[in-house]
PDB file of N, CA and C in Angstrom:
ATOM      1  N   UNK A   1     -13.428  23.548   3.711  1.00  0.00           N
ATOM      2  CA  UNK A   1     -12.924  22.737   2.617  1.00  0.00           C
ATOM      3  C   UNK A   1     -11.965  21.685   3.167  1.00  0.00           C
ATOM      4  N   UNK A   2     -11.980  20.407   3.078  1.00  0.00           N
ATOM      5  CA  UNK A   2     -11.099  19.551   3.189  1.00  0.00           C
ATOM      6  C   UNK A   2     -10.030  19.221   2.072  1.00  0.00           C
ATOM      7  N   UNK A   3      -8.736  18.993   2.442  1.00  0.00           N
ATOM      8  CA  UNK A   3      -7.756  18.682   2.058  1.00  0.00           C
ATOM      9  C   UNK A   3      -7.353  17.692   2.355  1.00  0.00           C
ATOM     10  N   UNK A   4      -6.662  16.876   1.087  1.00  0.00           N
ATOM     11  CA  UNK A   4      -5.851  15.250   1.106  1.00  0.00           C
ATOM     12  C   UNK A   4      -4.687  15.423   0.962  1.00  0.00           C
ATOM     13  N   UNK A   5      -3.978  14.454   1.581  1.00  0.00           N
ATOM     14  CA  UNK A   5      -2.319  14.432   1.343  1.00  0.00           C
ATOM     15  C   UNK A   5      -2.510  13.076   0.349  1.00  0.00           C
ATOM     16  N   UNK A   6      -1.343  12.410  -0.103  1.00  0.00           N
ATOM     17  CA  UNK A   6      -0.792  11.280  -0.737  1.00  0.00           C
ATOM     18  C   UNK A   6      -0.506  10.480   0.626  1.00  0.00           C
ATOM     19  N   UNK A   7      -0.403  11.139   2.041  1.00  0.00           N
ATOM     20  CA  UNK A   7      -0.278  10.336   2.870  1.00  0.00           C
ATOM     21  C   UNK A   7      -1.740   9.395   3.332  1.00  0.00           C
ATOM     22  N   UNK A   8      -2.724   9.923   2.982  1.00  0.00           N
ATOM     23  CA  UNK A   8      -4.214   9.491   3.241  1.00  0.00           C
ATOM     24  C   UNK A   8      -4.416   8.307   3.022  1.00  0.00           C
ATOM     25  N   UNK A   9      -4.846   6.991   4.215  1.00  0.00           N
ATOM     26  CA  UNK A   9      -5.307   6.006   3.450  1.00  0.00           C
ATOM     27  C   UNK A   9      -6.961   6.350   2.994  1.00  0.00           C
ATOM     28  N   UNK A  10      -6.958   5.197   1.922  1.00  0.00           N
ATOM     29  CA  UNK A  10      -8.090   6.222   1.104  1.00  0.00           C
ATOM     30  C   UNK A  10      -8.953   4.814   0.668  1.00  0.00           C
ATOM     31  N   UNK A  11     -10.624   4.644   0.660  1.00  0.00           N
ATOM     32  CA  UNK A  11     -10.843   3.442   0.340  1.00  0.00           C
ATOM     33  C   UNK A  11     -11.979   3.834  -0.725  1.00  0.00           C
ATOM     34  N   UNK A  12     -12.569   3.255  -1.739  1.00  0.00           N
ATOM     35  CA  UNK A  12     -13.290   3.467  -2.880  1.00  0.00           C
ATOM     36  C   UNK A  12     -13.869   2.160  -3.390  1.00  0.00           C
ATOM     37  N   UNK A  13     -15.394   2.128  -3.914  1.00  0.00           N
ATOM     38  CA  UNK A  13     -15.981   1.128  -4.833  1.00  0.00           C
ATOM     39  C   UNK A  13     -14.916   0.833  -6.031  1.00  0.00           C
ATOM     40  N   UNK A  14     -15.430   0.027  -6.336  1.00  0.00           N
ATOM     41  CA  UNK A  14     -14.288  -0.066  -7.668  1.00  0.00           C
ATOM     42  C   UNK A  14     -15.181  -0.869  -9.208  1.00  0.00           C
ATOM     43  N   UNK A  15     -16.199  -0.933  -8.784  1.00  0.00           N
ATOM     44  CA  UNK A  15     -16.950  -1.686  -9.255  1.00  0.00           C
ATOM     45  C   UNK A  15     -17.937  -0.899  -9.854  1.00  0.00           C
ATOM     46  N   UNK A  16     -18.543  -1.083 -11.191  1.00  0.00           N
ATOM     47  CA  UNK A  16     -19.478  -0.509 -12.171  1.00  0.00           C
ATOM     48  C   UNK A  16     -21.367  -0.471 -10.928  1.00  0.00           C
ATOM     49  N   UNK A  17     -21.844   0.471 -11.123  1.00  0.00           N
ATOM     50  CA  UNK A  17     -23.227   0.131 -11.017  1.00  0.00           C
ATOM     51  C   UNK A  17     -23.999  -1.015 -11.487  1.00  0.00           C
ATOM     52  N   UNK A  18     -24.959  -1.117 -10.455  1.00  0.00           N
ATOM     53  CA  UNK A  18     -25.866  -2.430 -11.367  1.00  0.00           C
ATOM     54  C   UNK A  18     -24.720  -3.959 -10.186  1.00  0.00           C
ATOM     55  N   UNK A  19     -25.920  -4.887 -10.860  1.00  0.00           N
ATOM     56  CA  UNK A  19     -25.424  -6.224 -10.048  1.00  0.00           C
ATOM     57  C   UNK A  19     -24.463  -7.075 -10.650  1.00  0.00           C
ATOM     58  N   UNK A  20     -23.763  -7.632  -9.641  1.00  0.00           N
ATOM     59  CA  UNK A  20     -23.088  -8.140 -10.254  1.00  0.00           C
ATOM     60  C   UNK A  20     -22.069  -9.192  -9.286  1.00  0.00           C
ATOM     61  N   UNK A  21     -21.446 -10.194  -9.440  1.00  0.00           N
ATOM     62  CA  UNK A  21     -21.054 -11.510  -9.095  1.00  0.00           C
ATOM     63  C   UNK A  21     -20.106 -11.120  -7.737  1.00  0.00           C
ATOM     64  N   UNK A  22     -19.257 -10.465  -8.152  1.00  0.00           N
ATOM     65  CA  UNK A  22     -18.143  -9.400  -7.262  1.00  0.00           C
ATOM     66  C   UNK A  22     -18.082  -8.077  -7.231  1.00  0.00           C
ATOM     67  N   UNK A  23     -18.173  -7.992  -5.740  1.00  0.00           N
ATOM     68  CA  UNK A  23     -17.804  -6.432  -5.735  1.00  0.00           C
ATOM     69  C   UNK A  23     -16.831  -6.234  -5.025  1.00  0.00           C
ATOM     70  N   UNK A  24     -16.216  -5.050  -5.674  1.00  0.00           N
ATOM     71  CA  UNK A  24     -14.679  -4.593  -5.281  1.00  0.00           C
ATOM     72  C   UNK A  24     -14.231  -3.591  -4.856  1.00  0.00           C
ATOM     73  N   UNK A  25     -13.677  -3.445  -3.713  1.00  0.00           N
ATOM     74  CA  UNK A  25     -13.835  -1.977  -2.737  1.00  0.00           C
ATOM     75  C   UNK A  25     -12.206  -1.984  -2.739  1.00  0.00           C
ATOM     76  N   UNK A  26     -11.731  -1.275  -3.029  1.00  0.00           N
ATOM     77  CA  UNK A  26     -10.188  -0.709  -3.167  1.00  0.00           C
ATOM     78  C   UNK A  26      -9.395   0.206  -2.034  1.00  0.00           C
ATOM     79  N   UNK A  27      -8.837  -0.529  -1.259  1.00  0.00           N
ATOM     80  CA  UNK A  27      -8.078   0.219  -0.400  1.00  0.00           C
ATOM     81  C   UNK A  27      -6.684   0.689  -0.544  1.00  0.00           C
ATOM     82  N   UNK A  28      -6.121   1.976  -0.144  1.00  0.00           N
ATOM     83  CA  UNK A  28      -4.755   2.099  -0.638  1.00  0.00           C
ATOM     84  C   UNK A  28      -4.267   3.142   0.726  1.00  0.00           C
ATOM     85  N   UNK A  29      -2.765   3.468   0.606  1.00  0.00           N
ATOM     86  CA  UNK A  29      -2.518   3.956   1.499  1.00  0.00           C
ATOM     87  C   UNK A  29      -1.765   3.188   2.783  1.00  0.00           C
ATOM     88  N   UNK A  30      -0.858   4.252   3.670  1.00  0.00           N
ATOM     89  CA  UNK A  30      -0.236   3.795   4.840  1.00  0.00           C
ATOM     90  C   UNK A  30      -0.660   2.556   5.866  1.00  0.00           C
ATOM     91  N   UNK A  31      -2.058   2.776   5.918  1.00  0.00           N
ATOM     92  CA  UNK A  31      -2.921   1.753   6.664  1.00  0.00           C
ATOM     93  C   UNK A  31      -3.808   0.537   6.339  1.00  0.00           C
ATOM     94  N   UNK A  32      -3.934   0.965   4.729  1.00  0.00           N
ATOM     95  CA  UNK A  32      -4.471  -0.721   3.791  1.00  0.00           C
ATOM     96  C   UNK A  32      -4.313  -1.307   4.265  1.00  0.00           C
ATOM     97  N   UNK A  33      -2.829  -2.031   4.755  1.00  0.00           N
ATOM     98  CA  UNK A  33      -2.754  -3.633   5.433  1.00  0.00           C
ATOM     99  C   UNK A  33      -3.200  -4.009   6.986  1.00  0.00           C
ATOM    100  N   UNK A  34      -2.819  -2.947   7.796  1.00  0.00           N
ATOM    101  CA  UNK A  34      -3.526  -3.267   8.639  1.00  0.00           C
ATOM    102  C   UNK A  34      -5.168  -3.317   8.957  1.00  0.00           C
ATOM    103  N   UNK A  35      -5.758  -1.940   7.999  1.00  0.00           N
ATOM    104  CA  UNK A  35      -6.817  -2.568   8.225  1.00  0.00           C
ATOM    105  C   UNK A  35      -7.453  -3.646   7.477  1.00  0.00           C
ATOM    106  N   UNK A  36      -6.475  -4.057   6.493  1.00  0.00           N
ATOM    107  CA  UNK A  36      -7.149  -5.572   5.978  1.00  0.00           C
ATOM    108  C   UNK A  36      -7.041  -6.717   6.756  1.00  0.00           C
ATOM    109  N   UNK A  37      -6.037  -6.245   7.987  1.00  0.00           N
ATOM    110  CA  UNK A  37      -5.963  -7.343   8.974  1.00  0.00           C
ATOM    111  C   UNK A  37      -7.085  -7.353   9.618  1.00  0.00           C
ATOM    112  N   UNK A  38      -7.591  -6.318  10.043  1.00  0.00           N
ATOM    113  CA  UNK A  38      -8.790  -5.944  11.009  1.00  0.00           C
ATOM    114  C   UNK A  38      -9.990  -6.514  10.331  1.00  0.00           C
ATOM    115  N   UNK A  39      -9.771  -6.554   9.061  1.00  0.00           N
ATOM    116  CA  UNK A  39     -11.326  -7.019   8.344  1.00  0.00           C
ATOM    117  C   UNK A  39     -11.669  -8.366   7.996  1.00  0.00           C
ATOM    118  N   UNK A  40     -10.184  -8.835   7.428  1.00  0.00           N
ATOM    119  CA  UNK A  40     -10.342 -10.023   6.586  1.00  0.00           C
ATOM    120  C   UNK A  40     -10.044 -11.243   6.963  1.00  0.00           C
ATOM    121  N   UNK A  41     -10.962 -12.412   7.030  1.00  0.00           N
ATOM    122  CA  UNK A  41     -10.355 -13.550   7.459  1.00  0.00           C
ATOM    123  C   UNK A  41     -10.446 -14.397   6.563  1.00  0.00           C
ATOM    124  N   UNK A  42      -9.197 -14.825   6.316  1.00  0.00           N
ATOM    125  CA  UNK A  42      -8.708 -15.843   5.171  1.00  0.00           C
ATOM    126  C   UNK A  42      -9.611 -17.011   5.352  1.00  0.00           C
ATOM    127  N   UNK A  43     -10.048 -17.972   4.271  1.00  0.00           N
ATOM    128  CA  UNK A  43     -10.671 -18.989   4.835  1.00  0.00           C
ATOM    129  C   UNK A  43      -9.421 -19.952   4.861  1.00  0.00           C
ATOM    130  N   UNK A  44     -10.110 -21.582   5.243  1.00  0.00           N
ATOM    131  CA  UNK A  44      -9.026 -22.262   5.431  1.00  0.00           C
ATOM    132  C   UNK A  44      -8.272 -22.728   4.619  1.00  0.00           C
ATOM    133  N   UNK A  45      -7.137 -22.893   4.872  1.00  0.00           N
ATOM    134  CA  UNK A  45      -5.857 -22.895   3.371  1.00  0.00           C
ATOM    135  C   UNK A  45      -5.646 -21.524   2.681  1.00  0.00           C
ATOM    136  N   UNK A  46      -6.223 -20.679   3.165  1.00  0.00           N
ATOM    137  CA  UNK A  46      -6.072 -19.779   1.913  1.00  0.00           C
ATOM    138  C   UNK A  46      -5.002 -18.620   2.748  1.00  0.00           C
ATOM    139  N   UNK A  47      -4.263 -18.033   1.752  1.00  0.00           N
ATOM    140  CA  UNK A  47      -3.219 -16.857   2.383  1.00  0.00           C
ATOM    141  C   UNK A  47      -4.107 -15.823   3.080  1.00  0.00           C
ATOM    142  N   UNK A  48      -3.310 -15.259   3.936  1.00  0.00           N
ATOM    143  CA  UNK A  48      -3.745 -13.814   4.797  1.00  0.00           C
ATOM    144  C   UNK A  48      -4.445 -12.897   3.711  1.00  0.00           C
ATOM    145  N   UNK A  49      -3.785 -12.920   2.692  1.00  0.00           N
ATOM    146  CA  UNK A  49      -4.605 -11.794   1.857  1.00  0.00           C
ATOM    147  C   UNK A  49      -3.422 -10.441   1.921  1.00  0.00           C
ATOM    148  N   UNK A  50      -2.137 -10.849   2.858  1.00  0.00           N
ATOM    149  CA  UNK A  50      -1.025  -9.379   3.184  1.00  0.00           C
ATOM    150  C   UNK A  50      -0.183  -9.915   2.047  1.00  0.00           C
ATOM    151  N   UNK A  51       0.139 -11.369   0.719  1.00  0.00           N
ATOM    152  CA  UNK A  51       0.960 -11.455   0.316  1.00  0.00           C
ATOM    153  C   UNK A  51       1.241 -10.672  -1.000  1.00  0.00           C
ATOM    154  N   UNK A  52       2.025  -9.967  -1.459  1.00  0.00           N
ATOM    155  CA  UNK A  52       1.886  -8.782  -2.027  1.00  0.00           C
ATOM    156  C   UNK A  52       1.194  -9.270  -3.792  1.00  0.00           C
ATOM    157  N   UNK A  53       0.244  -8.729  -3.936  1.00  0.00           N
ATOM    158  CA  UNK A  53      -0.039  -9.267  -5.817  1.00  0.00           C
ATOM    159  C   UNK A  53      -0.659 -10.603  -5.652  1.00  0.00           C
ATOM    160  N   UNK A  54      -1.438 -10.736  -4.628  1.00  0.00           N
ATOM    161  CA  UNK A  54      -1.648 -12.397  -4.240  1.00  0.00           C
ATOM    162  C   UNK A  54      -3.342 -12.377  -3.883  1.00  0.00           C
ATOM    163  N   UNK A  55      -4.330 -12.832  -4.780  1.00  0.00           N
ATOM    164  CA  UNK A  55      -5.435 -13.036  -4.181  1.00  0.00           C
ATOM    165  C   UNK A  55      -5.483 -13.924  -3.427  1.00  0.00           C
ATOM    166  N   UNK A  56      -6.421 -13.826  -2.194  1.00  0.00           N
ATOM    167  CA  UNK A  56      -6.563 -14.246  -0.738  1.00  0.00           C
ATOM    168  C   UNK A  56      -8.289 -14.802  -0.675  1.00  0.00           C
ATOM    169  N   UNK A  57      -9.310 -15.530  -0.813  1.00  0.00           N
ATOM    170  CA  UNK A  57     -10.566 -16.053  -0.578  1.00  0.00           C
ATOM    171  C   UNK A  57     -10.830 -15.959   0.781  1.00  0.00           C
ATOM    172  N   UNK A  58     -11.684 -15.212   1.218  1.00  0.00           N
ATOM    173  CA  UNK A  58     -12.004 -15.081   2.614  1.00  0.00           C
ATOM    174  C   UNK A  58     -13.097 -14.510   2.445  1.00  0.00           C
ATOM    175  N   UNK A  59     -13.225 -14.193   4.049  1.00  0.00           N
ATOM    176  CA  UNK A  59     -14.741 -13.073   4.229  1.00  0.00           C
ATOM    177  C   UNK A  59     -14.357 -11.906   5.226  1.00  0.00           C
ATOM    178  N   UNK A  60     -15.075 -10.764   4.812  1.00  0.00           N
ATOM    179  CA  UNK A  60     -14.833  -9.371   5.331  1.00  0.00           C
ATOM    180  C   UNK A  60     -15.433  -9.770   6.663  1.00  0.00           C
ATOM    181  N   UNK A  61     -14.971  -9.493   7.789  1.00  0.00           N
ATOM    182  CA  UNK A  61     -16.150  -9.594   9.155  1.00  0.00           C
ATOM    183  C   UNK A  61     -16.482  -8.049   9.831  1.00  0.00           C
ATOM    184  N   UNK A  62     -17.274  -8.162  10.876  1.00  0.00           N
ATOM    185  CA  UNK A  62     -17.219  -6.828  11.572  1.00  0.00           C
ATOM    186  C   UNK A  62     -16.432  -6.695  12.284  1.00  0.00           C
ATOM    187  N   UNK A  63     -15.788  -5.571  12.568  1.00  0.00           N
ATOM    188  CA  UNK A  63     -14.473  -5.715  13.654  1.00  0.00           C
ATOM    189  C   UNK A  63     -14.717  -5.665  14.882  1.00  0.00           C
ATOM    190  N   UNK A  64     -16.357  -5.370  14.922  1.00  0.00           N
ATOM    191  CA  UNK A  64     -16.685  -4.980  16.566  1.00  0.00           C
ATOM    192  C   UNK A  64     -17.595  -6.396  16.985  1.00  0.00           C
ATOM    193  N   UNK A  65     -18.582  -7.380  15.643  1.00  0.00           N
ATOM    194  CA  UNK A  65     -18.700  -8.456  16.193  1.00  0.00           C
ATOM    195  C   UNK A  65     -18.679  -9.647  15.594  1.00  0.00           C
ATOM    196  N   UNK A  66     -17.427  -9.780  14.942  1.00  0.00           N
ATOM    197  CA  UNK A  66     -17.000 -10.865  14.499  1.00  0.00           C
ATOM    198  C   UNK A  66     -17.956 -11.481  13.010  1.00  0.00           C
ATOM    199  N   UNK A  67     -19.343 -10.918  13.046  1.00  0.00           N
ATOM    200  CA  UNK A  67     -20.576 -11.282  12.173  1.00  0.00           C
ATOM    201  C   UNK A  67     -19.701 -11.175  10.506  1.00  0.00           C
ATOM    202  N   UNK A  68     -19.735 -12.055   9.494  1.00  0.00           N
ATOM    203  CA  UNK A  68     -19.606 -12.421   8.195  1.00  0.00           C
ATOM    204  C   UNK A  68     -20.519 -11.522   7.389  1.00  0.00           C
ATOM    205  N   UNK A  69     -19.825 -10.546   6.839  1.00  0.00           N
ATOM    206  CA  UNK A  69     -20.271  -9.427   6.155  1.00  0.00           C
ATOM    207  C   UNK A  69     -20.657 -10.184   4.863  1.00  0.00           C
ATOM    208  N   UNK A  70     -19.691 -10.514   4.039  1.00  0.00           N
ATOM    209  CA  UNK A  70     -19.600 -11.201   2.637  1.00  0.00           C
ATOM    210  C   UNK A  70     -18.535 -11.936   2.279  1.00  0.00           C
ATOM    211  N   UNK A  71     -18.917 -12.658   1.305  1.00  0.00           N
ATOM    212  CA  UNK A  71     -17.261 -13.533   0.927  1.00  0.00           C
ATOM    213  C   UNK A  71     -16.603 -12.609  -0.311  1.00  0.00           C
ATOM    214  N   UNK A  72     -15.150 -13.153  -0.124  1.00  0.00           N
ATOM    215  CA  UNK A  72     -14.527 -11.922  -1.073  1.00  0.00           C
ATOM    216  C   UNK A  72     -12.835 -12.110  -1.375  1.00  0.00           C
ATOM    217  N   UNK A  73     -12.831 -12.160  -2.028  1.00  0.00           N
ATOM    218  CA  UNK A  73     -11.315 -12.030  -2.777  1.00  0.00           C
ATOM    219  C   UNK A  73     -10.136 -10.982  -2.132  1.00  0.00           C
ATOM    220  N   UNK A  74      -9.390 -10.618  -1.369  1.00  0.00           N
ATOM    221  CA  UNK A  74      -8.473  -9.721  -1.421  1.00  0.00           C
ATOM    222  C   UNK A  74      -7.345  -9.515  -1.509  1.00  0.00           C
ATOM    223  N   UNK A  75      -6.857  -8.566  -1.671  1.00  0.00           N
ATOM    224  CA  UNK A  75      -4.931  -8.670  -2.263  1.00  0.00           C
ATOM    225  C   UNK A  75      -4.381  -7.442  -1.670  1.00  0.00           C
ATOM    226  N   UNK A  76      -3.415  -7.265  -1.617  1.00  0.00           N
ATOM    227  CA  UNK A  76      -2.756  -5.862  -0.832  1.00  0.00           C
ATOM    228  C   UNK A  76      -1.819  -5.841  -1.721  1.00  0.00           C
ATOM    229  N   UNK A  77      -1.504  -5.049  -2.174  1.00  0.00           N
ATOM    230  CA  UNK A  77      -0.532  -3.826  -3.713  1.00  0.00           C
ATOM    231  C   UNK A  77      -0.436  -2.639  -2.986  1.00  0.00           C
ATOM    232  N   UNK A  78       1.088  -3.258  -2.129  1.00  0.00           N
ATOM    233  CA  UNK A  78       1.803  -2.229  -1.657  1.00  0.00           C
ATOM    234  C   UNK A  78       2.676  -1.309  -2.400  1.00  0.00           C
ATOM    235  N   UNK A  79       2.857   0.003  -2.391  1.00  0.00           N
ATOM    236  CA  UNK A  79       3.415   0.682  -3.362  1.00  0.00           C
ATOM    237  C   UNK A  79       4.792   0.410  -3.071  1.00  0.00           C
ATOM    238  N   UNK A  80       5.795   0.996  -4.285  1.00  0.00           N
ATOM    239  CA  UNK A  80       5.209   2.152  -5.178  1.00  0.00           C
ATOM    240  C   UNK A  80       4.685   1.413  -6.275  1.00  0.00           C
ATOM    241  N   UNK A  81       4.361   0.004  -6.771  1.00  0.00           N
ATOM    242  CA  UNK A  81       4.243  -0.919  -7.432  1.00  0.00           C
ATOM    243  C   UNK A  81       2.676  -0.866  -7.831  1.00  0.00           C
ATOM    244  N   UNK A  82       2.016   0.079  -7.879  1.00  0.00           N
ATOM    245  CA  UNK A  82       0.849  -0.174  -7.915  1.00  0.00           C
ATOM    246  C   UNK A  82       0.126   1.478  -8.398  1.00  0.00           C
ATOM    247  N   UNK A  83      -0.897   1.678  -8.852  1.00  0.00           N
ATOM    248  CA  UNK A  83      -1.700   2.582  -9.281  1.00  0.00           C
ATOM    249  C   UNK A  83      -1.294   3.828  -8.283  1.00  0.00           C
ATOM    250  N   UNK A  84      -2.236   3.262  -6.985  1.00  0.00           N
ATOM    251  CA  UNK A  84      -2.492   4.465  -6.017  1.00  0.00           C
ATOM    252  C   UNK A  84      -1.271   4.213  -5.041  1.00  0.00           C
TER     253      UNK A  84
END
């Protein structure tokens, strides 16, 4: 049986079944920001995506080869200010 702490970063769909315009994958936890560093590259002009409550326009990449996964919106909602 596995067990979670509140210390767990923890990542989840967030988004209904079926298609649709955006999809939204929810990260939370100790390590959210860094690995949104690892993933996300802001496009140009646009914030890092680390400013707190702040959507960011970029694209997710691979971390191992740089390749453009999808384009995508992200924000980091660092606690305790936030849901999770």
């Amino acid at each position: 049986m596995n067990t979670f702490s509140l210390d767990d970063t923890i990542a989840a769909i967030a988004t209904p079944l079926g298609e649709g315009g955006v999809g939204i994958v929810k990260i939370s936890g100790p390590e959210a920001a860094s690995i949104l560093r690892r993933l996300f590259a802001p496009a140009a002009g646009a914030t890092d995506g680390l400013e707190p409550r702040r959507l960011a326009f970029g694209h997710i990449r691979d971390p191992q080869t740089g390749d453009v996964v999808d384009e995508v919106l992200a924000t980091h909602m660092p606690g305790p200010h936030s849901y999770t």
